[in-house]
PDB file of N, CA and C in Angstrom:
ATOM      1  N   UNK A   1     -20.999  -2.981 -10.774  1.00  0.00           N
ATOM      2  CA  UNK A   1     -19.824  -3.687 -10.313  1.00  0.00           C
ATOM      3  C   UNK A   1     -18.655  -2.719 -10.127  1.00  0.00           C
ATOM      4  N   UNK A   2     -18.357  -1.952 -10.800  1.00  0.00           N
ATOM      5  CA  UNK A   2     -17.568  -0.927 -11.164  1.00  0.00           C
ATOM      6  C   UNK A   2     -17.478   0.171  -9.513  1.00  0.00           C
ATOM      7  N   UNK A   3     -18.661   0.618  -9.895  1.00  0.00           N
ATOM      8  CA  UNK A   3     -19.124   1.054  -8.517  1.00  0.00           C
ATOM      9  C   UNK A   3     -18.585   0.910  -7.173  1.00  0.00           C
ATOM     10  N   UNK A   4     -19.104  -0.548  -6.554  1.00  0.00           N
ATOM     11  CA  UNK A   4     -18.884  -1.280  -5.902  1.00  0.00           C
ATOM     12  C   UNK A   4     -17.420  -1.396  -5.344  1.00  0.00           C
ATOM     13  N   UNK A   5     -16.480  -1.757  -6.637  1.00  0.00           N
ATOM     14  CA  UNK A   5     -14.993  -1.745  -6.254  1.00  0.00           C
ATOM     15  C   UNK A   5     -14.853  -0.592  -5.677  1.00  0.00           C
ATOM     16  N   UNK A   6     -15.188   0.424  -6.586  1.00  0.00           N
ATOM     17  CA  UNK A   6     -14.253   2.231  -6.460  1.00  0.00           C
ATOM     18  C   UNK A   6     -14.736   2.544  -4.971  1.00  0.00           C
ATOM     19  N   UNK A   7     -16.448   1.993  -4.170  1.00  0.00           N
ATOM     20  CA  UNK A   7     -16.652   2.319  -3.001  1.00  0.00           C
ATOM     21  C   UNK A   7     -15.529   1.933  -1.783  1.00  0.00           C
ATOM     22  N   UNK A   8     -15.028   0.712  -2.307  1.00  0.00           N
ATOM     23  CA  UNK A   8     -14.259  -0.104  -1.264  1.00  0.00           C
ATOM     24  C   UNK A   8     -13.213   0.306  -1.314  1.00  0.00           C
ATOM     25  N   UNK A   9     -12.699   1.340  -2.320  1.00  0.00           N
ATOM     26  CA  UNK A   9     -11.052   1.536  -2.315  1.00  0.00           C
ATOM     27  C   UNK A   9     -11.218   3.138  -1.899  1.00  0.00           C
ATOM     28  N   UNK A  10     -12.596   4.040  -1.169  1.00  0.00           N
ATOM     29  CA  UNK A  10     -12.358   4.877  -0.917  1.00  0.00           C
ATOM     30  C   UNK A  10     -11.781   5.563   0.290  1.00  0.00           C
ATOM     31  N   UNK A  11     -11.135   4.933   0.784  1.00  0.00           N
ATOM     32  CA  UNK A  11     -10.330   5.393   1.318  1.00  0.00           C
ATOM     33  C   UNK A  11      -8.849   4.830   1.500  1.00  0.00           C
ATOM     34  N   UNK A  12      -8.352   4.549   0.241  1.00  0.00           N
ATOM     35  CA  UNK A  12      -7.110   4.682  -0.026  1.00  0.00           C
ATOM     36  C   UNK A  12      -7.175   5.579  -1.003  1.00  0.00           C
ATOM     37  N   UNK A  13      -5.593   6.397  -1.025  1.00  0.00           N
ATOM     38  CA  UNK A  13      -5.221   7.228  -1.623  1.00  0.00           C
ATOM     39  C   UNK A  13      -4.570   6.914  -2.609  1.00  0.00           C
ATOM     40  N   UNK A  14      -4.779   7.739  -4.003  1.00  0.00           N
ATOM     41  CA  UNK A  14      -4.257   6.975  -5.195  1.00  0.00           C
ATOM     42  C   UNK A  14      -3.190   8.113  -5.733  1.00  0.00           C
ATOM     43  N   UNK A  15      -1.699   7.930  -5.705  1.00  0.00           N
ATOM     44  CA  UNK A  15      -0.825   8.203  -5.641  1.00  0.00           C
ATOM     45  C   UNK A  15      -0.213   8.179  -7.302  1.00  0.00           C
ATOM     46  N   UNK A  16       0.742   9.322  -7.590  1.00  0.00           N
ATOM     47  CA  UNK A  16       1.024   9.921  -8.894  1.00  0.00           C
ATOM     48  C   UNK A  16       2.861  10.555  -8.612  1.00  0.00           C
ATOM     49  N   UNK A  17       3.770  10.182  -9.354  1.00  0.00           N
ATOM     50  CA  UNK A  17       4.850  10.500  -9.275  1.00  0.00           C
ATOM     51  C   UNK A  17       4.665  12.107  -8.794  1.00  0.00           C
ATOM     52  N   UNK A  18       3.696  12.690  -9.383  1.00  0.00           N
ATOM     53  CA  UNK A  18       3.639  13.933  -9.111  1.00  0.00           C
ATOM     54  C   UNK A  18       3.027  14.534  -7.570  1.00  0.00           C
ATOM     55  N   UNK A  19       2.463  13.463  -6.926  1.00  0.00           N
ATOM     56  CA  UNK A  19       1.573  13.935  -5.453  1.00  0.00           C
ATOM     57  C   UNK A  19       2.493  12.765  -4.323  1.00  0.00           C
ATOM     58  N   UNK A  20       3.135  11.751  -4.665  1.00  0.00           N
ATOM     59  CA  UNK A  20       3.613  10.826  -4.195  1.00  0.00           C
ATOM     60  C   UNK A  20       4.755  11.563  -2.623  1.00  0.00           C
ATOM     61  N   UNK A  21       5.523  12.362  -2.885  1.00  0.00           N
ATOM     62  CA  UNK A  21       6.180  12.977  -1.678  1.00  0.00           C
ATOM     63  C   UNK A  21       5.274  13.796  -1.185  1.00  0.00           C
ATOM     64  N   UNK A  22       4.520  14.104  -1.205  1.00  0.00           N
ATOM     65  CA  UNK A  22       3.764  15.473  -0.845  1.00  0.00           C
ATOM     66  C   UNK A  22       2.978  14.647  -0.162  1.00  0.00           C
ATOM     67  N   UNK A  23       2.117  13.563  -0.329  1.00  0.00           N
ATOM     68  CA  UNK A  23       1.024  12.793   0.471  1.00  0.00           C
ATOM     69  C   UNK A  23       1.731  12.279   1.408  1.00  0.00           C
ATOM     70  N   UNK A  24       3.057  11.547   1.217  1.00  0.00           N
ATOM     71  CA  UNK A  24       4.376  11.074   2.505  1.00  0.00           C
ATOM     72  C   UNK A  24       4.171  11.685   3.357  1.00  0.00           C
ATOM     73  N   UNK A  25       4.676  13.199   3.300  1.00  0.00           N
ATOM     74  CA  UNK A  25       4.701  13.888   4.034  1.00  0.00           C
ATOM     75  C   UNK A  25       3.658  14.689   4.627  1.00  0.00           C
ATOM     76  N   UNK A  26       2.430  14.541   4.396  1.00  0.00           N
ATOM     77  CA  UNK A  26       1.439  15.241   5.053  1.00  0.00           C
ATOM     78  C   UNK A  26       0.607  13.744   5.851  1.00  0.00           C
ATOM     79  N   UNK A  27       1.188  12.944   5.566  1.00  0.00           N
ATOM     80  CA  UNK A  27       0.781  11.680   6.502  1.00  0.00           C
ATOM     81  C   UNK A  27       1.720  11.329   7.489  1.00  0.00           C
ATOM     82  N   UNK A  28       0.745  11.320   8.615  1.00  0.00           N
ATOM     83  CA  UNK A  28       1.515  10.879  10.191  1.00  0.00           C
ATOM     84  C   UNK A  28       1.261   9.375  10.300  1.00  0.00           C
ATOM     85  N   UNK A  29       2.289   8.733  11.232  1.00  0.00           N
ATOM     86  CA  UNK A  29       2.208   7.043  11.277  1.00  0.00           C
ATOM     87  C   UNK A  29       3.124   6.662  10.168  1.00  0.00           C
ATOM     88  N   UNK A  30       2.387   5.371  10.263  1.00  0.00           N
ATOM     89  CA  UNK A  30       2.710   4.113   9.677  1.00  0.00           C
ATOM     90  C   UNK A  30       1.664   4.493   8.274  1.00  0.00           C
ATOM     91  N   UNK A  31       2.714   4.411   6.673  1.00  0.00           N
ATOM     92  CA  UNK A  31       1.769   4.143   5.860  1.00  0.00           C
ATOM     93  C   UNK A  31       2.341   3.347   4.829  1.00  0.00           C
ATOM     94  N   UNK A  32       1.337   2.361   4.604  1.00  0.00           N
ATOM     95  CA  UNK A  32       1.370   1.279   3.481  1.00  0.00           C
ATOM     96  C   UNK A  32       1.116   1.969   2.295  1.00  0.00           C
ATOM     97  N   UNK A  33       1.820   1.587   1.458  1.00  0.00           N
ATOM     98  CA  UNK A  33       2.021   1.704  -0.058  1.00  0.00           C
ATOM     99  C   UNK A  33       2.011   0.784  -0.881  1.00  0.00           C
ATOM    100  N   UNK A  34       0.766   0.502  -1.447  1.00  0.00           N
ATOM    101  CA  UNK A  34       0.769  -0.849  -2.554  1.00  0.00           C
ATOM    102  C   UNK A  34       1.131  -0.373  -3.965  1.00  0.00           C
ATOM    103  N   UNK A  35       2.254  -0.836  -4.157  1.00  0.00           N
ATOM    104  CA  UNK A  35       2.272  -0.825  -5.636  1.00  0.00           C
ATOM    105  C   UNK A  35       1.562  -2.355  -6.610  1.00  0.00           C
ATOM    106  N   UNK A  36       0.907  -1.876  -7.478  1.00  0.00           N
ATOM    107  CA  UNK A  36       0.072  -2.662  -8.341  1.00  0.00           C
ATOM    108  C   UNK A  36      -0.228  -2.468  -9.842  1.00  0.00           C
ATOM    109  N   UNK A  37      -0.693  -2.735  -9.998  1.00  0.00           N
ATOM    110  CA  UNK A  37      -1.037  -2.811 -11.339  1.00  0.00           C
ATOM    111  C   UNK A  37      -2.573  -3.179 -12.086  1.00  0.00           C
ATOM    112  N   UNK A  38      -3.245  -2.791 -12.897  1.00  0.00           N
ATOM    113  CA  UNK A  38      -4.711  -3.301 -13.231  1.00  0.00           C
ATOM    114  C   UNK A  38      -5.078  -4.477 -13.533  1.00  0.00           C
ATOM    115  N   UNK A  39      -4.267  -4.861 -14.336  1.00  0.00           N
ATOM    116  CA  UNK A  39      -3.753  -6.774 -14.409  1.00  0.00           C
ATOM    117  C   UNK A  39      -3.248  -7.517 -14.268  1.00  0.00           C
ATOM    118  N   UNK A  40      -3.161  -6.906 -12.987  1.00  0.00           N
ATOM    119  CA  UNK A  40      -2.372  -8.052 -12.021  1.00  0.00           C
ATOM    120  C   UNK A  40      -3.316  -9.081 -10.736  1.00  0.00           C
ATOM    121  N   UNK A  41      -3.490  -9.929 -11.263  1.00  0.00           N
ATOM    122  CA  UNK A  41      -4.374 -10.639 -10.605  1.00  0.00           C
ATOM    123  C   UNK A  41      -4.271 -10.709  -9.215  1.00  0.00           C
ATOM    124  N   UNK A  42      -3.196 -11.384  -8.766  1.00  0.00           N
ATOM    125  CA  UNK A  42      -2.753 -11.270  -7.563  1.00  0.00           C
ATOM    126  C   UNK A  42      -3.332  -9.860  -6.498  1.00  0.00           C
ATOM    127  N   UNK A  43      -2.918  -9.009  -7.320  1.00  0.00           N
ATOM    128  CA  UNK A  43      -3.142  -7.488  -6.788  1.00  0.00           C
ATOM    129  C   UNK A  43      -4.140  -7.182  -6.354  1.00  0.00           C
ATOM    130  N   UNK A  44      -5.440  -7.965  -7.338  1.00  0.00           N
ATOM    131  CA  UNK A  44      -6.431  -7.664  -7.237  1.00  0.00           C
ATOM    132  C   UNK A  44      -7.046  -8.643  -6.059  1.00  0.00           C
ATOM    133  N   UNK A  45      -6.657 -10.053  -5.659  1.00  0.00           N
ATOM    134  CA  UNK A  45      -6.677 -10.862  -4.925  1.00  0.00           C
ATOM    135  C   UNK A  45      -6.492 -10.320  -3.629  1.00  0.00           C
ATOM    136  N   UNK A  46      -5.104  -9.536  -3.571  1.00  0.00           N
ATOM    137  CA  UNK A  46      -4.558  -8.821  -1.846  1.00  0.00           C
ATOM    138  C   UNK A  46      -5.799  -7.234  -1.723  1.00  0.00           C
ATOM    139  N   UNK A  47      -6.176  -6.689  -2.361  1.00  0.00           N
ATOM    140  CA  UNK A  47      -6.882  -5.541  -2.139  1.00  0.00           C
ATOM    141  C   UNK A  47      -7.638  -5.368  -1.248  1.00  0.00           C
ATOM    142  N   UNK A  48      -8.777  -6.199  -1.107  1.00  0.00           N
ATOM    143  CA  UNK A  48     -10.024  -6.280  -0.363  1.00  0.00           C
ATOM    144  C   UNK A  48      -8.910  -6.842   0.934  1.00  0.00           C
ATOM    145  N   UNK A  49      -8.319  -7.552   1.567  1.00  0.00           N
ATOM    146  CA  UNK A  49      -7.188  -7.548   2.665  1.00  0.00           C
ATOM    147  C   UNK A  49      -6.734  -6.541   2.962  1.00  0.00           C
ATOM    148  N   UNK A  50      -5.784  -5.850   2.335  1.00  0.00           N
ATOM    149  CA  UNK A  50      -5.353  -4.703   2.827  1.00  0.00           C
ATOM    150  C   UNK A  50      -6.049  -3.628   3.183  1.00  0.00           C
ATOM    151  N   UNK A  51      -7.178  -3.785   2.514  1.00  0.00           N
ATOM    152  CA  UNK A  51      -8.217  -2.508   2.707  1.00  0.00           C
ATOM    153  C   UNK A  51      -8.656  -2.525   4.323  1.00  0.00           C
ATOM    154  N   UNK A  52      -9.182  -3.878   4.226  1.00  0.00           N
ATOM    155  CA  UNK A  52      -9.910  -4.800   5.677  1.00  0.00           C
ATOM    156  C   UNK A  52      -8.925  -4.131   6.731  1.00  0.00           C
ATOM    157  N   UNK A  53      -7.350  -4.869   6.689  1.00  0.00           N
ATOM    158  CA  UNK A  53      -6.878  -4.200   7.579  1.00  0.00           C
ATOM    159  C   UNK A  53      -6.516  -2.620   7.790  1.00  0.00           C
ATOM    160  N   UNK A  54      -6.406  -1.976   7.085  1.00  0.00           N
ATOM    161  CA  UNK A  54      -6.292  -0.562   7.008  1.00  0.00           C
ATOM    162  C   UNK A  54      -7.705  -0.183   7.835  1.00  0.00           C
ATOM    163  N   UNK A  55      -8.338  -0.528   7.680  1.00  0.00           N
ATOM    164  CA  UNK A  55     -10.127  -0.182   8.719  1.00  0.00           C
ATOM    165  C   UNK A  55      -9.791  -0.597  10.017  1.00  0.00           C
ATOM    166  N   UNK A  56      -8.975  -1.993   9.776  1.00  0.00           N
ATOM    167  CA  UNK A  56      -9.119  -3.109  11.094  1.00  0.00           C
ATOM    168  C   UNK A  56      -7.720  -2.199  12.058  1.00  0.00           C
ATOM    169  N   UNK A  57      -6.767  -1.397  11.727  1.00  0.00           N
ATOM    170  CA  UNK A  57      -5.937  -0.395  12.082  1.00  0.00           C
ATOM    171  C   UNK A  57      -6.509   0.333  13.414  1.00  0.00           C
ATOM    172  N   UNK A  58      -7.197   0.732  13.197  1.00  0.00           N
ATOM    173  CA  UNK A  58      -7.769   2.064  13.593  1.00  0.00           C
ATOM    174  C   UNK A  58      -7.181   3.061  13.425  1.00  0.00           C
ATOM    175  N   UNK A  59      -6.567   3.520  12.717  1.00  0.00           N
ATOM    176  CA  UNK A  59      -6.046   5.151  12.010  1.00  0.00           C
ATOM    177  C   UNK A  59      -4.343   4.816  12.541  1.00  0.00           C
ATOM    178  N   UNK A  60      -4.101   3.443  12.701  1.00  0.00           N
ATOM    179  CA  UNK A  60      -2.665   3.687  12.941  1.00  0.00           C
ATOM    180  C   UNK A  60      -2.016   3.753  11.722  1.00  0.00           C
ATOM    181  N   UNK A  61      -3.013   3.395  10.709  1.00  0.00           N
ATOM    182  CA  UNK A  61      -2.121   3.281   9.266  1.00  0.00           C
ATOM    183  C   UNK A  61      -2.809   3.881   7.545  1.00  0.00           C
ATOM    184  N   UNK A  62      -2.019   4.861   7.224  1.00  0.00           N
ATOM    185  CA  UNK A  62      -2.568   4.944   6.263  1.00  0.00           C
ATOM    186  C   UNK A  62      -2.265   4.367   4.718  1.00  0.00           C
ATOM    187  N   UNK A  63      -3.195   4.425   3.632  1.00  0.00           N
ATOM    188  CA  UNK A  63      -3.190   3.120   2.579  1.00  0.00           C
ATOM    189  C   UNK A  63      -2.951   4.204   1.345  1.00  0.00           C
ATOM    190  N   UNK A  64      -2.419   3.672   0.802  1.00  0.00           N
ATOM    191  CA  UNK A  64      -2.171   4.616   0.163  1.00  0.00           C
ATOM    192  C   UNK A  64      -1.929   3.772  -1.689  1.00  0.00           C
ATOM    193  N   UNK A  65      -2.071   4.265  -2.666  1.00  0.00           N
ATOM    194  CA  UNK A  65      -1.351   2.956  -4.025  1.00  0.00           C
ATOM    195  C   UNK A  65      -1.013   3.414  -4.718  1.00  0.00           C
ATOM    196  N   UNK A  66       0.139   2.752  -5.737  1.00  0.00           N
ATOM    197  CA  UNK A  66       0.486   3.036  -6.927  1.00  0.00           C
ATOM    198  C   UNK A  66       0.565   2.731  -7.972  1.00  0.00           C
ATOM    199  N   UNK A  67       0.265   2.444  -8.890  1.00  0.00           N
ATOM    200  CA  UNK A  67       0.346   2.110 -10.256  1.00  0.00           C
ATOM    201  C   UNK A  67       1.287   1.655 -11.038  1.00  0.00           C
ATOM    202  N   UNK A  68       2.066   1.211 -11.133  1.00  0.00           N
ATOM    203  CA  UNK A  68       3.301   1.087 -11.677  1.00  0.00           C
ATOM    204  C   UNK A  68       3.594   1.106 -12.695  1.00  0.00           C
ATOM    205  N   UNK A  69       2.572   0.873 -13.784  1.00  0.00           N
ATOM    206  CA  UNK A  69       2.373   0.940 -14.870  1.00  0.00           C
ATOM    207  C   UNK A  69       2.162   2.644 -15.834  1.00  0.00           C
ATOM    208  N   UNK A  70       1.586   3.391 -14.486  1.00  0.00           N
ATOM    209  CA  UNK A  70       1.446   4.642 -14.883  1.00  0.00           C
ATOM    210  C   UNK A  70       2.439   5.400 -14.079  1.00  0.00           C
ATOM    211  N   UNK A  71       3.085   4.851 -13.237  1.00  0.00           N
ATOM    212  CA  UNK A  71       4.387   5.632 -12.601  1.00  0.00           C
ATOM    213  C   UNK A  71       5.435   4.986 -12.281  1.00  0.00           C
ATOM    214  N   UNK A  72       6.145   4.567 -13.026  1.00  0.00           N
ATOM    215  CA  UNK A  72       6.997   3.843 -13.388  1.00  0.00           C
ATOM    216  C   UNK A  72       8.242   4.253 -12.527  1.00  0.00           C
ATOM    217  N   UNK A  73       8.755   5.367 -12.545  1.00  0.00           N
ATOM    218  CA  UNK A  73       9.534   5.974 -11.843  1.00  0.00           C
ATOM    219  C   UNK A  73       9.570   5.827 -10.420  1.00  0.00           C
ATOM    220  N   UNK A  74       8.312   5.393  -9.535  1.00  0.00           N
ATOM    221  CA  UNK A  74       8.355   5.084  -8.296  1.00  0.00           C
ATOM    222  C   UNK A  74       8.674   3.989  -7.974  1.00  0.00           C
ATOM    223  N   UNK A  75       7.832   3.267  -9.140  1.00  0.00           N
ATOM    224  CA  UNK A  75       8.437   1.579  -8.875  1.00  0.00           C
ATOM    225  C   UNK A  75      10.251   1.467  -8.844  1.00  0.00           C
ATOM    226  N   UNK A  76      10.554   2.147  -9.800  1.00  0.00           N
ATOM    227  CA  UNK A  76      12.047   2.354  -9.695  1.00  0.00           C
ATOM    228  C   UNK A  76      12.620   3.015  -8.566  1.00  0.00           C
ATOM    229  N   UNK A  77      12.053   3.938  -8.098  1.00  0.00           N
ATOM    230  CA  UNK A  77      13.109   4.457  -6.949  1.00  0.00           C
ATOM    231  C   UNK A  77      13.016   3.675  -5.681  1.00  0.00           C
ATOM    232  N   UNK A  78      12.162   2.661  -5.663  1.00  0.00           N
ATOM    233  CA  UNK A  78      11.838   2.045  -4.166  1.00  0.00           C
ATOM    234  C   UNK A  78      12.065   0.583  -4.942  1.00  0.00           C
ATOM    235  N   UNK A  79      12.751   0.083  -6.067  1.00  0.00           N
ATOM    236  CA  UNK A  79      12.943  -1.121  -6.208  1.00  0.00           C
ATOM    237  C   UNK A  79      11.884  -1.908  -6.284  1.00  0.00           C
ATOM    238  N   UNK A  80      11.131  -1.248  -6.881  1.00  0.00           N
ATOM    239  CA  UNK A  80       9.718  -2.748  -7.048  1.00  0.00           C
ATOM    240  C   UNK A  80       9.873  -3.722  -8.388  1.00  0.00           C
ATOM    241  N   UNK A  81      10.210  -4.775  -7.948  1.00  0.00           N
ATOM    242  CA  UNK A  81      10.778  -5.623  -9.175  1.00  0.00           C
ATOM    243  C   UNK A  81       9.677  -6.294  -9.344  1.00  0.00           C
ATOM    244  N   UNK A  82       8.086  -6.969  -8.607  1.00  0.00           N
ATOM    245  CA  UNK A  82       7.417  -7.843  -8.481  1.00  0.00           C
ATOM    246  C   UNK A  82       6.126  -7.241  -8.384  1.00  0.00           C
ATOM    247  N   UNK A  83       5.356  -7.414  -8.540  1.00  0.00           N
ATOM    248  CA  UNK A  83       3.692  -7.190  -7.577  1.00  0.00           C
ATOM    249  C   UNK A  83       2.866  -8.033  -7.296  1.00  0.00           C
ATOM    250  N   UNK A  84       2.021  -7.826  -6.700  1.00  0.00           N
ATOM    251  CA  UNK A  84       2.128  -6.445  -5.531  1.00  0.00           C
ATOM    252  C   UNK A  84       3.053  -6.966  -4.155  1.00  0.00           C
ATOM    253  N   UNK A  85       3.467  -5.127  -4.278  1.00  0.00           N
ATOM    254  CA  UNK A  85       4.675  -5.481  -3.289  1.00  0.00           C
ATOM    255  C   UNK A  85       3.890  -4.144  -2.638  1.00  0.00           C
ATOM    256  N   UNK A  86       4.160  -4.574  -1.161  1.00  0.00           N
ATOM    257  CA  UNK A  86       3.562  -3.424  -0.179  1.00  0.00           C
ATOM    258  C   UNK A  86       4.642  -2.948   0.264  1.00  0.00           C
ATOM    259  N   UNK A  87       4.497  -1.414   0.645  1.00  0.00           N
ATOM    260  CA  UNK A  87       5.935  -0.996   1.343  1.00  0.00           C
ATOM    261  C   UNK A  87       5.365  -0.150   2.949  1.00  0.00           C
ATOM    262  N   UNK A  88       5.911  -0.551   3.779  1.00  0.00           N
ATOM    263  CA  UNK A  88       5.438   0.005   5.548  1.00  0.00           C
ATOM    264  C   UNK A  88       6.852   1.331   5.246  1.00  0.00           C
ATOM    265  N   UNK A  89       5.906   2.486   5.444  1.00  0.00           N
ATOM    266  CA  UNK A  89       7.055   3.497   5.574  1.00  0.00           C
ATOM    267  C   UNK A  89       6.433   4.258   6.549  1.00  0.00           C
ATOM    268  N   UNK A  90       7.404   4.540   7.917  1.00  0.00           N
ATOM    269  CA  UNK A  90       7.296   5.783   8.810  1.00  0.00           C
ATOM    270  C   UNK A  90       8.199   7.184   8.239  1.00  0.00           C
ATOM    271  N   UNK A  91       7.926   8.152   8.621  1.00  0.00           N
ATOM    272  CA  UNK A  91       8.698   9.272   8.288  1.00  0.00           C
ATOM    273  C   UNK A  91       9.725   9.086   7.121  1.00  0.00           C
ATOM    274  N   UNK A  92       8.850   8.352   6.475  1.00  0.00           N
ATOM    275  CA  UNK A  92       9.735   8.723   4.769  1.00  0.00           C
ATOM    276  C   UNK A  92      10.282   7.400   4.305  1.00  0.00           C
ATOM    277  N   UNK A  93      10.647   6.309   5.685  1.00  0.00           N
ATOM    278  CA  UNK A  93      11.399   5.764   5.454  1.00  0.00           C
ATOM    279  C   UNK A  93      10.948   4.512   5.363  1.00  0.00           C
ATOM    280  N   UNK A  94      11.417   2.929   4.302  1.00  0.00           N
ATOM    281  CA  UNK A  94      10.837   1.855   4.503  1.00  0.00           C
ATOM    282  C   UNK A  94      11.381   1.477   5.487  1.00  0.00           C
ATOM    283  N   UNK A  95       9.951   0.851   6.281  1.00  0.00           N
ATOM    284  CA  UNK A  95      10.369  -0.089   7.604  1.00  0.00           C
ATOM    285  C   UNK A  95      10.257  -1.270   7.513  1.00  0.00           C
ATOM    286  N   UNK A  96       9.957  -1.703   6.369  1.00  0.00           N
ATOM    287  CA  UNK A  96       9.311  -3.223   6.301  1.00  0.00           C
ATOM    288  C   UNK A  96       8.605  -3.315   4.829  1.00  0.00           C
ATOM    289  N   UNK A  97       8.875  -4.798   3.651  1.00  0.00           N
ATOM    290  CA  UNK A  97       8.067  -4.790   2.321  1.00  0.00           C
ATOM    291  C   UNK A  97       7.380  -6.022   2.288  1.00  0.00           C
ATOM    292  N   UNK A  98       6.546  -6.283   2.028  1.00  0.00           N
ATOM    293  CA  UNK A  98       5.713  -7.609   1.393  1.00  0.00           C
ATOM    294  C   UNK A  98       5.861  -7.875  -0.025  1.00  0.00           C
ATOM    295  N   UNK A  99       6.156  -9.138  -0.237  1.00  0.00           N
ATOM    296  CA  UNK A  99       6.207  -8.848  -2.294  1.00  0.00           C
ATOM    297  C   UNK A  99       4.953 -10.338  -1.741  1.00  0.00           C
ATOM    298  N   UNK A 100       4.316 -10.099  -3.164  1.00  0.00           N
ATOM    299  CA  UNK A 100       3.432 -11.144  -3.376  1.00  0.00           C
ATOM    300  C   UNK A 100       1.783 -10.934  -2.669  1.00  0.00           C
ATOM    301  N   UNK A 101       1.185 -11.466  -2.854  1.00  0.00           N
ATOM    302  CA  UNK A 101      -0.164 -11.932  -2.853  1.00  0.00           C
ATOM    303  C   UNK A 101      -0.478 -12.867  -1.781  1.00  0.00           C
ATOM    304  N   UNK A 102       0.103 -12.180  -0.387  1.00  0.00           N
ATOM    305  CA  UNK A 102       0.248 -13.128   0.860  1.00  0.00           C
ATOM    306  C   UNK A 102      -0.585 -12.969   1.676  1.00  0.00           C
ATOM    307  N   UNK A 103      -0.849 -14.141   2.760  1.00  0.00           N
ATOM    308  CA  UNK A 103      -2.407 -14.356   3.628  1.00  0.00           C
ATOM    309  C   UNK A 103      -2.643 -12.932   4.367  1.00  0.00           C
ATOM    310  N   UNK A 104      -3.633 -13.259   4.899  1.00  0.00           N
ATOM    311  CA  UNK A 104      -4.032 -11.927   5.327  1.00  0.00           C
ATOM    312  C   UNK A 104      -2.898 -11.864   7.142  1.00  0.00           C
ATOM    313  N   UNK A 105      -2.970 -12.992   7.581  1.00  0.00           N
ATOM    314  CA  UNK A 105      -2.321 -13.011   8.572  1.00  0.00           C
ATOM    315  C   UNK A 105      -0.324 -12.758   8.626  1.00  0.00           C
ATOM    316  N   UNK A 106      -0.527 -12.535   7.492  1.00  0.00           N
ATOM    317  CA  UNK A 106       1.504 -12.321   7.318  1.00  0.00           C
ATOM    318  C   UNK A 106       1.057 -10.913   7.165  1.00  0.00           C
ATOM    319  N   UNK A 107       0.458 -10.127   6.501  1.00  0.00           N
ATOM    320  CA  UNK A 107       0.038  -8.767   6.346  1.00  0.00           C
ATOM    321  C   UNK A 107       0.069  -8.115   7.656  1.00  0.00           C
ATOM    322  N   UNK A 108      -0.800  -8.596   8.451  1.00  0.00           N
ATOM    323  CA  UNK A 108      -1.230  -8.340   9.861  1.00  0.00           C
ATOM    324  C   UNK A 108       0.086  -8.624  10.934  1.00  0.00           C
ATOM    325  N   UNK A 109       0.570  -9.085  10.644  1.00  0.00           N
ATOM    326  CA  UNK A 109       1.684  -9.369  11.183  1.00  0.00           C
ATOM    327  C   UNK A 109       3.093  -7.982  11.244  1.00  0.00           C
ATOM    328  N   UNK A 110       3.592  -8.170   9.844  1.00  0.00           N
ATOM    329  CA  UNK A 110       4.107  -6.863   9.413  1.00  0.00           C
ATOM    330  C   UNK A 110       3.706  -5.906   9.844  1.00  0.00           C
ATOM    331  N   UNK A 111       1.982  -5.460   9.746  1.00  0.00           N
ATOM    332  CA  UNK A 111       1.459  -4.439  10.309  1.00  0.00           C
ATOM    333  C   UNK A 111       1.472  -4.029  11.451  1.00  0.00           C
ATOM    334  N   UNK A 112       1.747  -5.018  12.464  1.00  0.00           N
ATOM    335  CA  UNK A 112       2.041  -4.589  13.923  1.00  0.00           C
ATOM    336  C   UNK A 112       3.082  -4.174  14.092  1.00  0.00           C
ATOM    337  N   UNK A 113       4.004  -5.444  13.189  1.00  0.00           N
ATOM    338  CA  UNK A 113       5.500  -4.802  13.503  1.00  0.00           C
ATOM    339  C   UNK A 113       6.080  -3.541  13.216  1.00  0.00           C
ATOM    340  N   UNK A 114       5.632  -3.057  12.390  1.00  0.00           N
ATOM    341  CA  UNK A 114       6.032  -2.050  11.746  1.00  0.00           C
ATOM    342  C   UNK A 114       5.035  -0.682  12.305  1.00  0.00           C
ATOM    343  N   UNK A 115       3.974  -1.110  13.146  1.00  0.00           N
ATOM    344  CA  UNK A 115       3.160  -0.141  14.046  1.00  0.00           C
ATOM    345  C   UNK A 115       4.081   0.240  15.236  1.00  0.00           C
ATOM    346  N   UNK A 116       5.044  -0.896  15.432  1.00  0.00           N
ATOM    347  CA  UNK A 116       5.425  -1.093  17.119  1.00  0.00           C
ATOM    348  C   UNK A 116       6.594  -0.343  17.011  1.00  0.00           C
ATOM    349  N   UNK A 117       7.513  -0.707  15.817  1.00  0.00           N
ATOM    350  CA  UNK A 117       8.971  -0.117  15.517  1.00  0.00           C
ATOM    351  C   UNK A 117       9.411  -0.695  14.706  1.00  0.00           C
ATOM    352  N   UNK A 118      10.688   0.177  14.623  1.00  0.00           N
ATOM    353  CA  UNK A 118      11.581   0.013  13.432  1.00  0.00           C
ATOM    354  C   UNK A 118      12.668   0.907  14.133  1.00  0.00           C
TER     355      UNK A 118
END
């Protein structure tokens, strides 16, 4: 079972106060940033979605997560009061956030928008 999950989350990038600007910046586009948590149900509810669309993208977007629990400091500098809260950032910057555990079609939505401009 274990397995299984870690296959499906391989290709998001798992992000550390310490690699967190450095992965920003060596990523082009549009990239989503989930901040989450291990017991956070919800979190675990939106995953397999975001993943879906990150494939369903085609390389317009990269996925990227954070922990909040183990990097606390990020959740703070980008204001994450809730989870999971997704953040759409181009060139550094947020273009767009999701808080909550929302359909796959509000996701997809954001995701264009935030593909198209900001």
């Amino acid at each position: 079972m274990k397995r299984s999950r870690d296959d499906a989350m391989a290709d998001t990038r798992h992000l550390t106060e310490q690699t967190f600007d450095e992965a920003l910046v060596a990523s082009q586009g549009l990239v989503l940033v989930d901040f989450w948590a291990e017991w956070c149900g919800p979190c675990r509810a939106i995953a397999p979605v975001r993943e879906e669309l990150g494939k369903a993208s085609g390389g317009r977007a990269t996925l990227m997560k954070v922990n909040v629990d183990e990097n606390p400091g990020l959740a703070g500098r980008f204001g994450i009061r809730s989870i999971p809260t997704i953040l759409f950032l181009k060139e550094g910057a947020v273009v767009d956030r999701v808080v909550g555990a929302v359909p796959r079609a509000v996701l997809q939505r954001h995701l264009e928008s935030a593909s198209l401009g900001s």
